[in-house]
ModelCIF file with pLDDT and N, C-alpha, C, O atoms, coordinates in Angstrom:
data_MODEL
#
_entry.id   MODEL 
#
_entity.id                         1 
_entity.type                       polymer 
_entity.pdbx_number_of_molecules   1 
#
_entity_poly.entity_id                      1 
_entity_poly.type                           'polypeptide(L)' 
_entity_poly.nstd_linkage                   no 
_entity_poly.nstd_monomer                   no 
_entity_poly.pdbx_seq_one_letter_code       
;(UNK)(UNK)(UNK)(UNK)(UNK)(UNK)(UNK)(UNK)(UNK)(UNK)(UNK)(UNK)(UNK)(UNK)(UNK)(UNK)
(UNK)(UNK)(UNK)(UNK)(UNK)(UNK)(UNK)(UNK)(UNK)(UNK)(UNK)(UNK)(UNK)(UNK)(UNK)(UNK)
(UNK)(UNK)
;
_entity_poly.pdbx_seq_one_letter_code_can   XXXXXXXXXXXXXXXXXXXXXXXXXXXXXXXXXX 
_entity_poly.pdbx_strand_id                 A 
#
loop_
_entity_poly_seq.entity_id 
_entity_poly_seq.num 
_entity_poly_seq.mon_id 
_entity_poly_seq.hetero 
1 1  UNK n 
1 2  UNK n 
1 3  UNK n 
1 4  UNK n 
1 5  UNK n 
1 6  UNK n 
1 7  UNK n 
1 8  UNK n 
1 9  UNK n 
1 10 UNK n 
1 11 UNK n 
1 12 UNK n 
1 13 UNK n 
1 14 UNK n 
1 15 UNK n 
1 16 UNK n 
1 17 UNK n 
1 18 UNK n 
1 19 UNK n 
1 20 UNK n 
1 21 UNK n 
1 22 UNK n 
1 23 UNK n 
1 24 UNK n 
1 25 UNK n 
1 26 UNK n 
1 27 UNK n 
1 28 UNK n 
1 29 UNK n 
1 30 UNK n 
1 31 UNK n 
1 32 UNK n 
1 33 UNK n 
1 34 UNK n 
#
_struct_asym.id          A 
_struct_asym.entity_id   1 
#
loop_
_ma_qa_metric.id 
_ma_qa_metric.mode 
_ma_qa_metric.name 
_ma_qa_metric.software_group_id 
_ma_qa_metric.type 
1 global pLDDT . pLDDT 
2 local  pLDDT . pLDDT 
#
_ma_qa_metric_global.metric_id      1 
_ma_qa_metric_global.metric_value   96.35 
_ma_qa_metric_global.model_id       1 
_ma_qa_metric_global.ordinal_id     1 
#
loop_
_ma_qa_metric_local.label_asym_id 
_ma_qa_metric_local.label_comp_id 
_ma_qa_metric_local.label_seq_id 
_ma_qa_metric_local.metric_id 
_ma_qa_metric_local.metric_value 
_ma_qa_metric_local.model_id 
_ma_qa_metric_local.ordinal_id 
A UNK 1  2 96.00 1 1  
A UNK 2  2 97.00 1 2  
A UNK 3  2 97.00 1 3  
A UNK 4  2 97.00 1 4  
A UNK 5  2 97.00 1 5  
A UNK 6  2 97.00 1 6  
A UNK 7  2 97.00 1 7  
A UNK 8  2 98.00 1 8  
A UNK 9  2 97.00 1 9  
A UNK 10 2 97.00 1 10 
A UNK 11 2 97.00 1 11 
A UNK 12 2 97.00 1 12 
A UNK 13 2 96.00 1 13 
A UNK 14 2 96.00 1 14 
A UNK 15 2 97.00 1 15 
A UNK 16 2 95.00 1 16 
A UNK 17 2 95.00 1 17 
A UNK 18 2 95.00 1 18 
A UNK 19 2 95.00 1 19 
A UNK 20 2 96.00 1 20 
A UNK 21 2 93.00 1 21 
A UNK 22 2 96.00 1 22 
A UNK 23 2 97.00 1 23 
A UNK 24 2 97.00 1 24 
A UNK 25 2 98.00 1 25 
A UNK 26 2 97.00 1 26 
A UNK 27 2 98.00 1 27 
A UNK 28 2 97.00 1 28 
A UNK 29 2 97.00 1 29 
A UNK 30 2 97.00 1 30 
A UNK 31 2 96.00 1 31 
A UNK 32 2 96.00 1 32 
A UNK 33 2 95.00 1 33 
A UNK 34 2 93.00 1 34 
#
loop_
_atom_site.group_PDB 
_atom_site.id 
_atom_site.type_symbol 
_atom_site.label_atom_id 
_atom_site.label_alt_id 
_atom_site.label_comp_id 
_atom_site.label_asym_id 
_atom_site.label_entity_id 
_atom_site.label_seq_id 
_atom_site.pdbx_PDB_ins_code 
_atom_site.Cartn_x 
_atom_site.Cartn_y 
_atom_site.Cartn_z 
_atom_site.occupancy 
_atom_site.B_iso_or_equiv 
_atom_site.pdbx_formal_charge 
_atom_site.auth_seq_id 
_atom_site.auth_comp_id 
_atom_site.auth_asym_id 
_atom_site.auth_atom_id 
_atom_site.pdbx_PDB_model_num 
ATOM 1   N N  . UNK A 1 1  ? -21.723 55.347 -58.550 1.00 96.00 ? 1  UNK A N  1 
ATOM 2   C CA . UNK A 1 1  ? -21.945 54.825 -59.901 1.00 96.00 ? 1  UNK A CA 1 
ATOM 3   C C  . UNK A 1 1  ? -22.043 53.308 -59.876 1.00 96.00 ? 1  UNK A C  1 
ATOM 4   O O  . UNK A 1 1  ? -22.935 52.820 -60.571 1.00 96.00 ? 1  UNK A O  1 
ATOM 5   N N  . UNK A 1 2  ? -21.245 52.474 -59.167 1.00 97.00 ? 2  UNK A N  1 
ATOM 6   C CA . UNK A 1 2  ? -21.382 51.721 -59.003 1.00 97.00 ? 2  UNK A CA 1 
ATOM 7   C C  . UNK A 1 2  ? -22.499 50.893 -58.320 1.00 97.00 ? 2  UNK A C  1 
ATOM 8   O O  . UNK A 1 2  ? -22.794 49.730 -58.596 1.00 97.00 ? 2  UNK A O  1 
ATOM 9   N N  . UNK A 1 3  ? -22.945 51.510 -57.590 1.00 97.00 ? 3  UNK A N  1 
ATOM 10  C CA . UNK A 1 3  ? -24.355 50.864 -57.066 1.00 97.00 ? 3  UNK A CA 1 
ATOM 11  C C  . UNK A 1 3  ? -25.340 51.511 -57.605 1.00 97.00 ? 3  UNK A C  1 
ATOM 12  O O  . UNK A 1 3  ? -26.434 51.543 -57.043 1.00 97.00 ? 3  UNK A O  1 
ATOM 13  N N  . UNK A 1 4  ? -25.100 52.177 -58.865 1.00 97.00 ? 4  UNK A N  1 
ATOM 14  C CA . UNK A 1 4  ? -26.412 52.284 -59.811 1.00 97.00 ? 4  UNK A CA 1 
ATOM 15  C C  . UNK A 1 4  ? -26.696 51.003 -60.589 1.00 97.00 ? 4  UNK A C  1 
ATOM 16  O O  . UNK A 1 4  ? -27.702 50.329 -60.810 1.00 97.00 ? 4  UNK A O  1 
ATOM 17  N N  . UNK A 1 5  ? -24.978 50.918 -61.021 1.00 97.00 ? 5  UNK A N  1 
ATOM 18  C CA . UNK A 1 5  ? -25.147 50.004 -61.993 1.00 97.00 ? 5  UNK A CA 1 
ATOM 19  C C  . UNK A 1 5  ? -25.536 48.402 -61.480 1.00 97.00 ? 5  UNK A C  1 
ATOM 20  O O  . UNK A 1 5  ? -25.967 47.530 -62.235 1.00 97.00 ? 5  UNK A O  1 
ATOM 21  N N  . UNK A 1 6  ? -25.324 48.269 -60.284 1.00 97.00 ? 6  UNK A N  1 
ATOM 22  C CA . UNK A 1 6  ? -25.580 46.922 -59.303 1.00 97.00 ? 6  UNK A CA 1 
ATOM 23  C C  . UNK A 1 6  ? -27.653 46.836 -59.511 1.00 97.00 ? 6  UNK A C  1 
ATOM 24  O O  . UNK A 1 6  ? -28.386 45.956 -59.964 1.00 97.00 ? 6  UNK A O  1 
ATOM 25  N N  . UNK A 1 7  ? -27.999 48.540 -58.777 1.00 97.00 ? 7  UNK A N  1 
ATOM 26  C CA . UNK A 1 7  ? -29.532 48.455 -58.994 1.00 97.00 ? 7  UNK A CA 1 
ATOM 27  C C  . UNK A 1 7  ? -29.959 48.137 -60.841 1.00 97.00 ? 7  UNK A C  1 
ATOM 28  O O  . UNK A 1 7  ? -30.811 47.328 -61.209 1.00 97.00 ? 7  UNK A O  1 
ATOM 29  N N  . UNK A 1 8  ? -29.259 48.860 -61.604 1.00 98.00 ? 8  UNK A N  1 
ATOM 30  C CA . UNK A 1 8  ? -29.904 48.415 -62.684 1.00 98.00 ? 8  UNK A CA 1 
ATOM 31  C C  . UNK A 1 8  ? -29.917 46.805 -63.203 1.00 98.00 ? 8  UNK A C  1 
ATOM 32  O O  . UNK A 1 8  ? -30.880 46.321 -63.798 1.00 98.00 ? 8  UNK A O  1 
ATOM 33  N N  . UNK A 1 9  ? -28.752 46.099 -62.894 1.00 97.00 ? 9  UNK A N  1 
ATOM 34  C CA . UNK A 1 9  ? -28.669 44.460 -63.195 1.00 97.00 ? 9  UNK A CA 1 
ATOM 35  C C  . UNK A 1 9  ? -29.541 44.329 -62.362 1.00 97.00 ? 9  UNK A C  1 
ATOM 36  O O  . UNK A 1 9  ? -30.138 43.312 -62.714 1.00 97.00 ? 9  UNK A O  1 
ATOM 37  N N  . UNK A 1 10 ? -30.188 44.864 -61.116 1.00 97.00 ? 10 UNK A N  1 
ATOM 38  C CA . UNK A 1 10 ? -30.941 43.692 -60.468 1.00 97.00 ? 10 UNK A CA 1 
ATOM 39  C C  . UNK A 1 10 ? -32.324 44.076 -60.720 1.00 97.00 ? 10 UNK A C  1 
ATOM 40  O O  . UNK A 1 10 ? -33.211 43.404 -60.194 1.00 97.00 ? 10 UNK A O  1 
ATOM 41  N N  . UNK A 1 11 ? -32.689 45.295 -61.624 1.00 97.00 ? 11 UNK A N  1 
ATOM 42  C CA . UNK A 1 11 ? -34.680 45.928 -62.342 1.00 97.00 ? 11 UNK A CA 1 
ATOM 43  C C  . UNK A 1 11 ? -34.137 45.178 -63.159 1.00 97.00 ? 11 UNK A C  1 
ATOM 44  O O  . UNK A 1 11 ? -35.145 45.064 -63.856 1.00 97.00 ? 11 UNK A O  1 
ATOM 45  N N  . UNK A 1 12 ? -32.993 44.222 -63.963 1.00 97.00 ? 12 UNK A N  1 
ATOM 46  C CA . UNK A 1 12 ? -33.411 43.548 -64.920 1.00 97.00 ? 12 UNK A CA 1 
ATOM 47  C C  . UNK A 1 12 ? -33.527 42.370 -64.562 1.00 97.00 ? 12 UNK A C  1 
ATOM 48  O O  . UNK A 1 12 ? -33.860 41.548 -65.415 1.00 97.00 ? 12 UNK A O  1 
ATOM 49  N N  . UNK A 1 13 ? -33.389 42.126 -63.781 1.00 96.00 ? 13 UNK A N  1 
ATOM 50  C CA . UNK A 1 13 ? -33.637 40.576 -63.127 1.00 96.00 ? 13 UNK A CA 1 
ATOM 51  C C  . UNK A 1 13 ? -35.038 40.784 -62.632 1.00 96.00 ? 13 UNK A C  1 
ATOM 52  O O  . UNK A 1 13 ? -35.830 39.871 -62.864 1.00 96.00 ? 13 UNK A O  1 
ATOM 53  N N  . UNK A 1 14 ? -35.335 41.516 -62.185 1.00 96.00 ? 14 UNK A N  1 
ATOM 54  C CA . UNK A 1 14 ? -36.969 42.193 -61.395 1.00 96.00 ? 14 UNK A CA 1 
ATOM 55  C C  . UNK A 1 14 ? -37.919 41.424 -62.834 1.00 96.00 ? 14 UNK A C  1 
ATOM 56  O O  . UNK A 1 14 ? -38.612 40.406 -62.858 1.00 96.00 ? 14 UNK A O  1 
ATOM 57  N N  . UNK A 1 15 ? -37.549 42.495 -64.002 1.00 97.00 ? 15 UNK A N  1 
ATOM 58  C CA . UNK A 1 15 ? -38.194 42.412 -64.871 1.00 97.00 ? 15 UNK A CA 1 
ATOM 59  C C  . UNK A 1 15 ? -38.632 41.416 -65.631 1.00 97.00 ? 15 UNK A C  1 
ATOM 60  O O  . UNK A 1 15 ? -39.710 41.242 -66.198 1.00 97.00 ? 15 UNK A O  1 
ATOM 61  N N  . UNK A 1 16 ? -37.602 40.746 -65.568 1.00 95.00 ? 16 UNK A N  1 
ATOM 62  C CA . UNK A 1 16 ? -37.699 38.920 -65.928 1.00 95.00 ? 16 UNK A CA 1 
ATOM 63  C C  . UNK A 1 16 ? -38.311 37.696 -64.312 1.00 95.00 ? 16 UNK A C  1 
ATOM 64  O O  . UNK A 1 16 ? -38.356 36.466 -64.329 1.00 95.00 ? 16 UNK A O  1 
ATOM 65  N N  . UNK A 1 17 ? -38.577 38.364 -63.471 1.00 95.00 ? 17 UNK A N  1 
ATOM 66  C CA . UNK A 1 17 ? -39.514 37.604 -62.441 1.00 95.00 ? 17 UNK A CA 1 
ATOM 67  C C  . UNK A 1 17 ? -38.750 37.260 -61.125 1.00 95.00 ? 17 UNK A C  1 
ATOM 68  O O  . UNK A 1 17 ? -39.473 36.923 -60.187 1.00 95.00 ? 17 UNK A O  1 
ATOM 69  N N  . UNK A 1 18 ? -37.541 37.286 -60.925 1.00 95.00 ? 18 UNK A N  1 
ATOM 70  C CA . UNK A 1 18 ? -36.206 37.315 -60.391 1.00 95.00 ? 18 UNK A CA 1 
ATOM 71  C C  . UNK A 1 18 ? -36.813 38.589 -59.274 1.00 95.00 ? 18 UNK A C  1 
ATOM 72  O O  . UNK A 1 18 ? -37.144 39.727 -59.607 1.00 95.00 ? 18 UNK A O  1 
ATOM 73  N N  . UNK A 1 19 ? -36.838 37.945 -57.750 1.00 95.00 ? 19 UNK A N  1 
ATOM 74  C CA . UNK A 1 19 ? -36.845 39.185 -57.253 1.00 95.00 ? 19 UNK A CA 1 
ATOM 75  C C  . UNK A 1 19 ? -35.401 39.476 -56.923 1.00 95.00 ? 19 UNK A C  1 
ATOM 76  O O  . UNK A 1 19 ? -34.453 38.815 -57.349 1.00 95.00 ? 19 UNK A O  1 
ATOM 77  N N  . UNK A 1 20 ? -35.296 40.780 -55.931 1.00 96.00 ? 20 UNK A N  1 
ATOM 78  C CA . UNK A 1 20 ? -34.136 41.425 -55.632 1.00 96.00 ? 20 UNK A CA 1 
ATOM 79  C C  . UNK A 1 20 ? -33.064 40.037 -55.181 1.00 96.00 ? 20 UNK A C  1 
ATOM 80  O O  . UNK A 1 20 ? -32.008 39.834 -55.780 1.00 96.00 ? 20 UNK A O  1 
ATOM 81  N N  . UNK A 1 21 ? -33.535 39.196 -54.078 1.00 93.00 ? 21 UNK A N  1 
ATOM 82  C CA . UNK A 1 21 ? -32.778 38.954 -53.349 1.00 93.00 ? 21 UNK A CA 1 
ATOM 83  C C  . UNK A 1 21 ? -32.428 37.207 -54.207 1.00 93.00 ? 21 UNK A C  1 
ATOM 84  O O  . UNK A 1 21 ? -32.116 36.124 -53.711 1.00 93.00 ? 21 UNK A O  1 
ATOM 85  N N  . UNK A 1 22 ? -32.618 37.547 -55.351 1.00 96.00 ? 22 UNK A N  1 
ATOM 86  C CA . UNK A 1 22 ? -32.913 36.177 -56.217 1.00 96.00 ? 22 UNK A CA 1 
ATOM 87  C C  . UNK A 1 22 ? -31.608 35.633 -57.006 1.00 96.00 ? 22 UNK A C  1 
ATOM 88  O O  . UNK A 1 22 ? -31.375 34.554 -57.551 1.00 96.00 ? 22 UNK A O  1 
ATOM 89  N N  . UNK A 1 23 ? -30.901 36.746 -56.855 1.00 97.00 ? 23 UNK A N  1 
ATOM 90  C CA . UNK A 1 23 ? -29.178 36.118 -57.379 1.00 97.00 ? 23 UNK A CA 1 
ATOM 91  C C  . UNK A 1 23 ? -28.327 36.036 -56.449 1.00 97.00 ? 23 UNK A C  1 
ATOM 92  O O  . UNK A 1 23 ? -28.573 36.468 -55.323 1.00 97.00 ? 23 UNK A O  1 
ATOM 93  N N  . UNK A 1 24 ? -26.977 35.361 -56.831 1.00 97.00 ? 24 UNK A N  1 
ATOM 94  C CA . UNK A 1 24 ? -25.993 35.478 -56.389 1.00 97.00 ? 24 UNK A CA 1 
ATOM 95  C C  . UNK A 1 24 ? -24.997 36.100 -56.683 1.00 97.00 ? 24 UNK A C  1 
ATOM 96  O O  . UNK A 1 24 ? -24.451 35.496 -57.606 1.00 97.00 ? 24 UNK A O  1 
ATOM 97  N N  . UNK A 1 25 ? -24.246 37.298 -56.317 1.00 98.00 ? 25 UNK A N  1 
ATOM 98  C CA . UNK A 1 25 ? -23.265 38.328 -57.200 1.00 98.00 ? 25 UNK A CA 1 
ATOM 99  C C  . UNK A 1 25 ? -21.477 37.939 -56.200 1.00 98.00 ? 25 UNK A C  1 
ATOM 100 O O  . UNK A 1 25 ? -21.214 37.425 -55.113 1.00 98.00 ? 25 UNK A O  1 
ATOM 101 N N  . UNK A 1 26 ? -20.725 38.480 -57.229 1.00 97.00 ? 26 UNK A N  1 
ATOM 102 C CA . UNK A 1 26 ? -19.469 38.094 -56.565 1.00 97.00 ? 26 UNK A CA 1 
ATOM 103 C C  . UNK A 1 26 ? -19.082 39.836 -55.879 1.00 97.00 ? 26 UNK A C  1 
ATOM 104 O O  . UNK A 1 26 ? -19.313 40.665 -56.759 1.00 97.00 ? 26 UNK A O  1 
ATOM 105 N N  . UNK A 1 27 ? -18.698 40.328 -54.886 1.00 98.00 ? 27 UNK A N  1 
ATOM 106 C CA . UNK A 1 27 ? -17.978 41.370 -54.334 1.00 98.00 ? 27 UNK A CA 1 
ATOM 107 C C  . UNK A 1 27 ? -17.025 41.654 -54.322 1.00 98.00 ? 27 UNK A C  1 
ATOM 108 O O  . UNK A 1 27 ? -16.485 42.027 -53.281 1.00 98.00 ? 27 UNK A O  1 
ATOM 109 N N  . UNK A 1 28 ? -16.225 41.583 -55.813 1.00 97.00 ? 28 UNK A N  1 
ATOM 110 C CA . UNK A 1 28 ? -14.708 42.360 -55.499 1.00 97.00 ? 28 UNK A CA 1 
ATOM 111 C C  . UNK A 1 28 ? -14.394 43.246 -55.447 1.00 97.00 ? 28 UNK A C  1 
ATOM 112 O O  . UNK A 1 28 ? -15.116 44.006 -54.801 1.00 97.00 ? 28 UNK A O  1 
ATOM 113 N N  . UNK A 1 29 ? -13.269 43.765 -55.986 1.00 97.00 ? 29 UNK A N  1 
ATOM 114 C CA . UNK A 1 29 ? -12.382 44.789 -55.549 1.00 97.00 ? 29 UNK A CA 1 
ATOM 115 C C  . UNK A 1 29 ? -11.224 45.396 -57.227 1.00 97.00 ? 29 UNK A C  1 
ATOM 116 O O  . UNK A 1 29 ? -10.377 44.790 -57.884 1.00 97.00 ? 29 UNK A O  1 
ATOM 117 N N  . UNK A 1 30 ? -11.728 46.644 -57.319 1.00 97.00 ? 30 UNK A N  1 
ATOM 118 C CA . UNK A 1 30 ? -10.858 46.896 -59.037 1.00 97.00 ? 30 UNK A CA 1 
ATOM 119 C C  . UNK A 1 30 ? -10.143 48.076 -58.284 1.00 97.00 ? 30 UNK A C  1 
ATOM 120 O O  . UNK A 1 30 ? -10.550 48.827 -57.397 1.00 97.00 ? 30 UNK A O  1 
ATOM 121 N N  . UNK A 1 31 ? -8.936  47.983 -58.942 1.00 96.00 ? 31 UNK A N  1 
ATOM 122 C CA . UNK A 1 31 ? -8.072  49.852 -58.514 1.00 96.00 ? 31 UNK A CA 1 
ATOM 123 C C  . UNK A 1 31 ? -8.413  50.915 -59.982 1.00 96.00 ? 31 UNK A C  1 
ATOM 124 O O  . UNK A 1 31 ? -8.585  50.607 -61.162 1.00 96.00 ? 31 UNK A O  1 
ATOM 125 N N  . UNK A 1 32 ? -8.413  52.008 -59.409 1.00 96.00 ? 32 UNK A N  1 
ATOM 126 C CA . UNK A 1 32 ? -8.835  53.015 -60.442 1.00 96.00 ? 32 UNK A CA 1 
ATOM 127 C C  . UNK A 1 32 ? -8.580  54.103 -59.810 1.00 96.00 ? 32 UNK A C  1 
ATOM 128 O O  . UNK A 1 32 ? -8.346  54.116 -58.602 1.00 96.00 ? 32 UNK A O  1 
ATOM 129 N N  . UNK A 1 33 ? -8.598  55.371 -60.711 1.00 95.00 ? 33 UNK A N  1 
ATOM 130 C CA . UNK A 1 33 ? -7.839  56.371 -60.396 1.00 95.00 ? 33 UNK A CA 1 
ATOM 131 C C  . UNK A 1 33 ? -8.829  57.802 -61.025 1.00 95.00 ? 33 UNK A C  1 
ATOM 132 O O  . UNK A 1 33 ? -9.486  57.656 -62.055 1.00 95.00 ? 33 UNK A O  1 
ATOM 133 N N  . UNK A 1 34 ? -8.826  58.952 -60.376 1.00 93.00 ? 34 UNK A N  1 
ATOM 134 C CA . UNK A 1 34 ? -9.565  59.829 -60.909 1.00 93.00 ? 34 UNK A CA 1 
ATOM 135 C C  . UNK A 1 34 ? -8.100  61.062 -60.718 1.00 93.00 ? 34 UNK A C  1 
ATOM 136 O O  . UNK A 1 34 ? -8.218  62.226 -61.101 1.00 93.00 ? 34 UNK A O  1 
#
């Protein structure tokens, strides 16, 4: 789920002219529980 939601921020950056490799993102770390 999470690297859906990573691909979708970055088709909206696509979409505005921004290719893929055109930002800078931070990589952390959340705890969660199922």
């Amino acid at each position: 789920k999470k690297s859906k939601v990573w691909n979708t921020r970055i088709n909206d950056e696509e979409k505005q002219g921004n290719p893929r490799f055109g930002c800078v993102w931070q990589l952390g770390v959340v705890s969660e529980s199922n």
